[in-house]
C-alpha atoms as a PDB file:
ATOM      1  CA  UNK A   1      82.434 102.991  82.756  1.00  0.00           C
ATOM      2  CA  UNK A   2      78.878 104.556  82.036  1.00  0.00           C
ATOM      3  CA  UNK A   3      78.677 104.912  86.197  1.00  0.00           C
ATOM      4  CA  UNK A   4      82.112 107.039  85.795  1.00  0.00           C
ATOM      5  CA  UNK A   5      80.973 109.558  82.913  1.00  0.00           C
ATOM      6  CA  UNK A   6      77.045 109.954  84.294  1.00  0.00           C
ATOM      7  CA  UNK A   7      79.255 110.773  87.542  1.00  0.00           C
ATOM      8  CA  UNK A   8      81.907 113.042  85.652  1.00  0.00           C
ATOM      9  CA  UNK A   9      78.731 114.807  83.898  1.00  0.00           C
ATOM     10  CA  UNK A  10      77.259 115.200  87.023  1.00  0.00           C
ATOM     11  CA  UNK A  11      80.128 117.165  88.912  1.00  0.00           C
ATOM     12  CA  UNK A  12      81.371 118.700  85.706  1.00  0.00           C
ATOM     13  CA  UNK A  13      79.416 122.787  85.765  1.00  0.00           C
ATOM     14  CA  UNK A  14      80.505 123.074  82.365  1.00  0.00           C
ATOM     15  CA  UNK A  15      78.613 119.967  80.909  1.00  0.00           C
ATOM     16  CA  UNK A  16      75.506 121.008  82.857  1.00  0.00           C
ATOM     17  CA  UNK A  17      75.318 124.290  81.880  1.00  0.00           C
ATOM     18  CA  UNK A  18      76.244 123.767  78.123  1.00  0.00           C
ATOM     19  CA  UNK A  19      73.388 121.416  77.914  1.00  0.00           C
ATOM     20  CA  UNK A  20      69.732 121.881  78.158  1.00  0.00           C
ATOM     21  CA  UNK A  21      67.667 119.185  79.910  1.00  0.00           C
ATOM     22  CA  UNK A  22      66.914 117.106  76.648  1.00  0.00           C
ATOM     23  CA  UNK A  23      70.344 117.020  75.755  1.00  0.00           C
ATOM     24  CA  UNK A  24      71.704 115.891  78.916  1.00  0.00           C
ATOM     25  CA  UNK A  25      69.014 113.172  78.834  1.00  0.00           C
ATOM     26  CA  UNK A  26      70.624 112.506  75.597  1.00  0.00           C
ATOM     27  CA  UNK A  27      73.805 112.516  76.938  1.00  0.00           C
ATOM     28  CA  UNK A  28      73.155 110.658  79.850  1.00  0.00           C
ATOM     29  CA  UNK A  29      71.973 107.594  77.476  1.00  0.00           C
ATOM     30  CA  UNK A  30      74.856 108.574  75.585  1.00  0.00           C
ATOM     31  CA  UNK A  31      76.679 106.790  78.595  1.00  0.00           C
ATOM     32  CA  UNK A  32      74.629 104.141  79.598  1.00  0.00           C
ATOM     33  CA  UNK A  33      75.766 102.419  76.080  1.00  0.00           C
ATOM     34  CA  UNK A  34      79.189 103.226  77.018  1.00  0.00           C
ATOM     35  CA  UNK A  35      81.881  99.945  77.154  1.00  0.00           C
ATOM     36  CA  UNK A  36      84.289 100.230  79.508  1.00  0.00           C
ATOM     37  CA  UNK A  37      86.726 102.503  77.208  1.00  0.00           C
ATOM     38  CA  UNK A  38      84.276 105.222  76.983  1.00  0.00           C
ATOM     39  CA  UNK A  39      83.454 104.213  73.305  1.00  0.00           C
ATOM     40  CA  UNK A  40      79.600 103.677  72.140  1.00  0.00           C
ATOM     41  CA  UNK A  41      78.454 102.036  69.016  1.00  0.00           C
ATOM     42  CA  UNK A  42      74.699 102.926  68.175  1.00  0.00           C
ATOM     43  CA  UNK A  43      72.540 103.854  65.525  1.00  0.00           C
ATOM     44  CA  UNK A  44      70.460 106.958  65.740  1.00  0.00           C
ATOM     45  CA  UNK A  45      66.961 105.532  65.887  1.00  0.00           C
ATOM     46  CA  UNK A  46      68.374 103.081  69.612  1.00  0.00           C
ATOM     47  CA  UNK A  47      69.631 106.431  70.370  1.00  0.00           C
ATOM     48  CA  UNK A  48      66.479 108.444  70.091  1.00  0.00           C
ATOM     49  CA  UNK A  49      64.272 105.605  71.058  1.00  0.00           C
ATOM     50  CA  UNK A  50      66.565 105.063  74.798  1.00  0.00           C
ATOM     51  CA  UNK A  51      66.283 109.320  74.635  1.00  0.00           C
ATOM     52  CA  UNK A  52      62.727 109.517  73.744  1.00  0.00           C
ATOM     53  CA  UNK A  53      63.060 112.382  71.055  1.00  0.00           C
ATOM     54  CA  UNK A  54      63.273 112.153  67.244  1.00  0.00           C
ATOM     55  CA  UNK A  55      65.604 110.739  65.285  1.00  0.00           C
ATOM     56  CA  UNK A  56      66.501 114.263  64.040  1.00  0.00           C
ATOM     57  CA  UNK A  57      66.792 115.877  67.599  1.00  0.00           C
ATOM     58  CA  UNK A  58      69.220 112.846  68.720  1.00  0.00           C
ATOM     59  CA  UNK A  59      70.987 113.739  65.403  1.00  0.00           C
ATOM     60  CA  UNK A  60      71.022 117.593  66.423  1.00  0.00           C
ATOM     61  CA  UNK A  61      72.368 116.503  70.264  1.00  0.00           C
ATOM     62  CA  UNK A  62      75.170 113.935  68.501  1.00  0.00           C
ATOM     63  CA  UNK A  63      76.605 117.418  66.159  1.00  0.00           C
ATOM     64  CA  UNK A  64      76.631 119.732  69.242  1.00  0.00           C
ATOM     65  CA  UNK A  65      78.410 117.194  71.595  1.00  0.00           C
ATOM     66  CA  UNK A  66      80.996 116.664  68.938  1.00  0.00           C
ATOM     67  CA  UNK A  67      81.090 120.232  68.221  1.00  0.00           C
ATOM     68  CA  UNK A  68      81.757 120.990  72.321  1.00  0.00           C
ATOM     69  CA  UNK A  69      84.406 118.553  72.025  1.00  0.00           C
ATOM     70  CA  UNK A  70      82.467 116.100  74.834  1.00  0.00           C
ATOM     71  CA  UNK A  71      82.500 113.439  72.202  1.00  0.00           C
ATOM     72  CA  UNK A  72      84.633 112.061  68.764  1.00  0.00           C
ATOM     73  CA  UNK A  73      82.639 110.614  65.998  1.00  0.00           C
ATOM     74  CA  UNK A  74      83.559 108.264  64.244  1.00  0.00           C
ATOM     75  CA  UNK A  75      81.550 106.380  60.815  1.00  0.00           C
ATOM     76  CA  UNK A  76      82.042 102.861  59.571  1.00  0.00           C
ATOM     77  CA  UNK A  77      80.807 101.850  55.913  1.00  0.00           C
ATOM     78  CA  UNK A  78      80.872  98.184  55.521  1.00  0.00           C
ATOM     79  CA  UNK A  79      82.131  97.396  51.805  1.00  0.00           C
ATOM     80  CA  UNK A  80      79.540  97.230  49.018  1.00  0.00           C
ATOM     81  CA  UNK A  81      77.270  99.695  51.026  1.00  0.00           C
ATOM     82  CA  UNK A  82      76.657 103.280  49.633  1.00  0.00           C
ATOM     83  CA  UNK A  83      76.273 104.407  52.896  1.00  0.00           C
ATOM     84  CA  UNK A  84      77.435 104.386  56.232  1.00  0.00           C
ATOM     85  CA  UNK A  85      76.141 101.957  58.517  1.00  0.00           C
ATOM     86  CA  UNK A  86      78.193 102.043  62.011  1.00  0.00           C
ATOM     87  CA  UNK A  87      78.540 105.177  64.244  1.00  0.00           C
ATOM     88  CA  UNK A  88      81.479 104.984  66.984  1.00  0.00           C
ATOM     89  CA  UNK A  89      81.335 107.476  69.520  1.00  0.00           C
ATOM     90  CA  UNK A  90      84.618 107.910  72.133  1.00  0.00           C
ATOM     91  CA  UNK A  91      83.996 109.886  75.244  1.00  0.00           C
ATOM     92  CA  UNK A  92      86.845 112.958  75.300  1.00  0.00           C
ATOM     93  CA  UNK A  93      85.325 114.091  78.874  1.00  0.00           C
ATOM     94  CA  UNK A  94      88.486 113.820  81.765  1.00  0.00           C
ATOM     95  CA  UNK A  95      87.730 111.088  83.669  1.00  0.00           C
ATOM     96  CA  UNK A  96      91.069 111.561  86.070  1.00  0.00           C
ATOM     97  CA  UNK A  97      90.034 114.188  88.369  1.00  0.00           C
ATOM     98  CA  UNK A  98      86.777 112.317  89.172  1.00  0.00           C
ATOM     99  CA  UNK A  99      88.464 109.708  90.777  1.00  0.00           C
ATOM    100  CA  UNK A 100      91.039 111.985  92.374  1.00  0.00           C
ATOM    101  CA  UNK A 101      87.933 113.423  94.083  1.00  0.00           C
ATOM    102  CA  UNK A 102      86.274 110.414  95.362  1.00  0.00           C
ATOM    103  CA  UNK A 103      89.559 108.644  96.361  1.00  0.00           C
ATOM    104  CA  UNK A 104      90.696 105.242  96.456  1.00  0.00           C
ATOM    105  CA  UNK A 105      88.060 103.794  98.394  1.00  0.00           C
ATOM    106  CA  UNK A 106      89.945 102.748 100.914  1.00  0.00           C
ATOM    107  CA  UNK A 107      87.654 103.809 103.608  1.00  0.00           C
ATOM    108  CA  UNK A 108      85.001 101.493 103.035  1.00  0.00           C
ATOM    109  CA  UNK A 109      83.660  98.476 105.755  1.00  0.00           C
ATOM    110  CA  UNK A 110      84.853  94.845 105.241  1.00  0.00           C
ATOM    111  CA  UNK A 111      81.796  92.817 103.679  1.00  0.00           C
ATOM    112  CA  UNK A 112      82.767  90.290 106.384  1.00  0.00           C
ATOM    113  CA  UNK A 113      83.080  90.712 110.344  1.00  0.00           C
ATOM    114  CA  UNK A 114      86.555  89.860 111.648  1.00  0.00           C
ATOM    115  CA  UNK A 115      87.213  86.189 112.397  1.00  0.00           C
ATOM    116  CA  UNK A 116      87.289  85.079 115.983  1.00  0.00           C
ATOM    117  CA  UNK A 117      90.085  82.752 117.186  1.00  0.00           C
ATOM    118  CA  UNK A 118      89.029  79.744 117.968  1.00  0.00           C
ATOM    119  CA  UNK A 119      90.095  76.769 119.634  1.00  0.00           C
ATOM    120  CA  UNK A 120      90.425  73.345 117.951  1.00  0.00           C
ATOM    121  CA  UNK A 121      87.193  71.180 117.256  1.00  0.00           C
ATOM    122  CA  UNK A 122      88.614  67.835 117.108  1.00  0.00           C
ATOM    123  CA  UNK A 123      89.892  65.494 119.254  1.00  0.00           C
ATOM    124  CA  UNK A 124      93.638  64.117 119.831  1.00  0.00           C
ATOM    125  CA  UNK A 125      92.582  60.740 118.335  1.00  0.00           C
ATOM    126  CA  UNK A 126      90.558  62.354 115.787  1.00  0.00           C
ATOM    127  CA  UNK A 127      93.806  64.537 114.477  1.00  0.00           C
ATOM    128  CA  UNK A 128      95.856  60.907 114.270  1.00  0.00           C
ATOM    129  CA  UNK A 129      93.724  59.709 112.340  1.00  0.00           C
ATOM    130  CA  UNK A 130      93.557  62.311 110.062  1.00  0.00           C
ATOM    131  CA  UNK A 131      97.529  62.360 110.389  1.00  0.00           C
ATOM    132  CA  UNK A 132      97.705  58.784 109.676  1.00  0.00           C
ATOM    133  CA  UNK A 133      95.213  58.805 106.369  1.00  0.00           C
ATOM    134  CA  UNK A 134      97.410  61.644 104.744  1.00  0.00           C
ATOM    135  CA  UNK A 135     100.592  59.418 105.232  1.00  0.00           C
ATOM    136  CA  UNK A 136      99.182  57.310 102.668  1.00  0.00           C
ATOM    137  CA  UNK A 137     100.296  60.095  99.977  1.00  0.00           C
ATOM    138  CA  UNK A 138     103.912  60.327 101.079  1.00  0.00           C
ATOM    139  CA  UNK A 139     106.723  58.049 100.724  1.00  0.00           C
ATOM    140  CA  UNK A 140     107.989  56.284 103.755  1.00  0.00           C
ATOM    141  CA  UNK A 141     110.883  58.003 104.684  1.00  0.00           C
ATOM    142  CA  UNK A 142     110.032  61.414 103.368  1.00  0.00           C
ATOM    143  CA  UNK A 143     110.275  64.509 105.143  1.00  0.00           C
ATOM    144  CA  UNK A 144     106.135  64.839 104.558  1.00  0.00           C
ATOM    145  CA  UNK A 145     106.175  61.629 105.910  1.00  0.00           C
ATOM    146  CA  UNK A 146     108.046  62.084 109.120  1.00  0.00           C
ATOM    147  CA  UNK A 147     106.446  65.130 109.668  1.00  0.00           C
ATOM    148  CA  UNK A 148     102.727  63.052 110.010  1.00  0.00           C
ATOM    149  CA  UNK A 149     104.383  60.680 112.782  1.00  0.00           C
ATOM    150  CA  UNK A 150     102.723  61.677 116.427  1.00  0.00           C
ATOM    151  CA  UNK A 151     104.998  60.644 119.095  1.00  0.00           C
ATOM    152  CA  UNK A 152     102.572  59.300 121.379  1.00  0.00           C
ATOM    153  CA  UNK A 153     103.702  60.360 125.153  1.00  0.00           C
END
């Protein structure tokens, strides 16, 4: 997912030129946390420690992405606490029309080369053999079982 949104911020003019180059390092990390639904949870210090900028400046980026609408925030307080403890962030950035632009994928090699046909490696004696040991599994009489029989002429 974080490969998608770097890639969506990326193509997206209106991300790049909203953001300085701090914030879309900010942003960028932002991502990297990313699951695969978009959604981040992290503290502010990992945030501004992954960023490399205070934890007041990753607090600063966090407000203005939520308040360009790039981002929802959401806060968890675990019971007891007087304070919250858990930040959730969901990406709100349109993922759709970024794979509308790079297409299916379709177009891409086969890992593997084509097979070659081949002729057979074994011998006639070798295949009644092998015939003969998998009519051990089969009930005499059975259509597996006549099917194994090699007329021999």
């Amino acid at each position: 997912m974080s490969k998608s949104i770097i890639t969506t911020i990326r193509m997206n003019r209106q991300v790049r030129s909203e953001l300085c180059e701090s914030q879309l390092h900010t942003f960028i990390e932002l991502a990297h946390l990313a699951s695969f639904y978009g959604i981040v949870k992290t503290g502010y210090d990992h945030l501004s420690s992954k960023s490399n900028c205070s934890r007041r400046t990753a607090i600063r980026h966090i407000a203005l992405f939520i308040a360009l609408g790039f981002i929802q925030k959401t806060m968890y307080k675990h019971p007891g606490k007087f304070h919250y403890e858990i930040n959730t962030y969901k990406f709100l950035i349109p993922l759709k029309d970024i794979y509308e632009r790079l297409g299916s994928g379709d177009t891409l090699a086969p890992t593997l080369p084509p097979q070659e046909e081949r002729g057979k490696n074994i011998s006639l004696q070798e295949e009644k053999r092998q015939l003969a040991k998998g009519m051990q599994f089969w009930t005499p009489g059975s259509e597996q079982y006549l099917a194994c029989l090699v007329d021999d002429t």
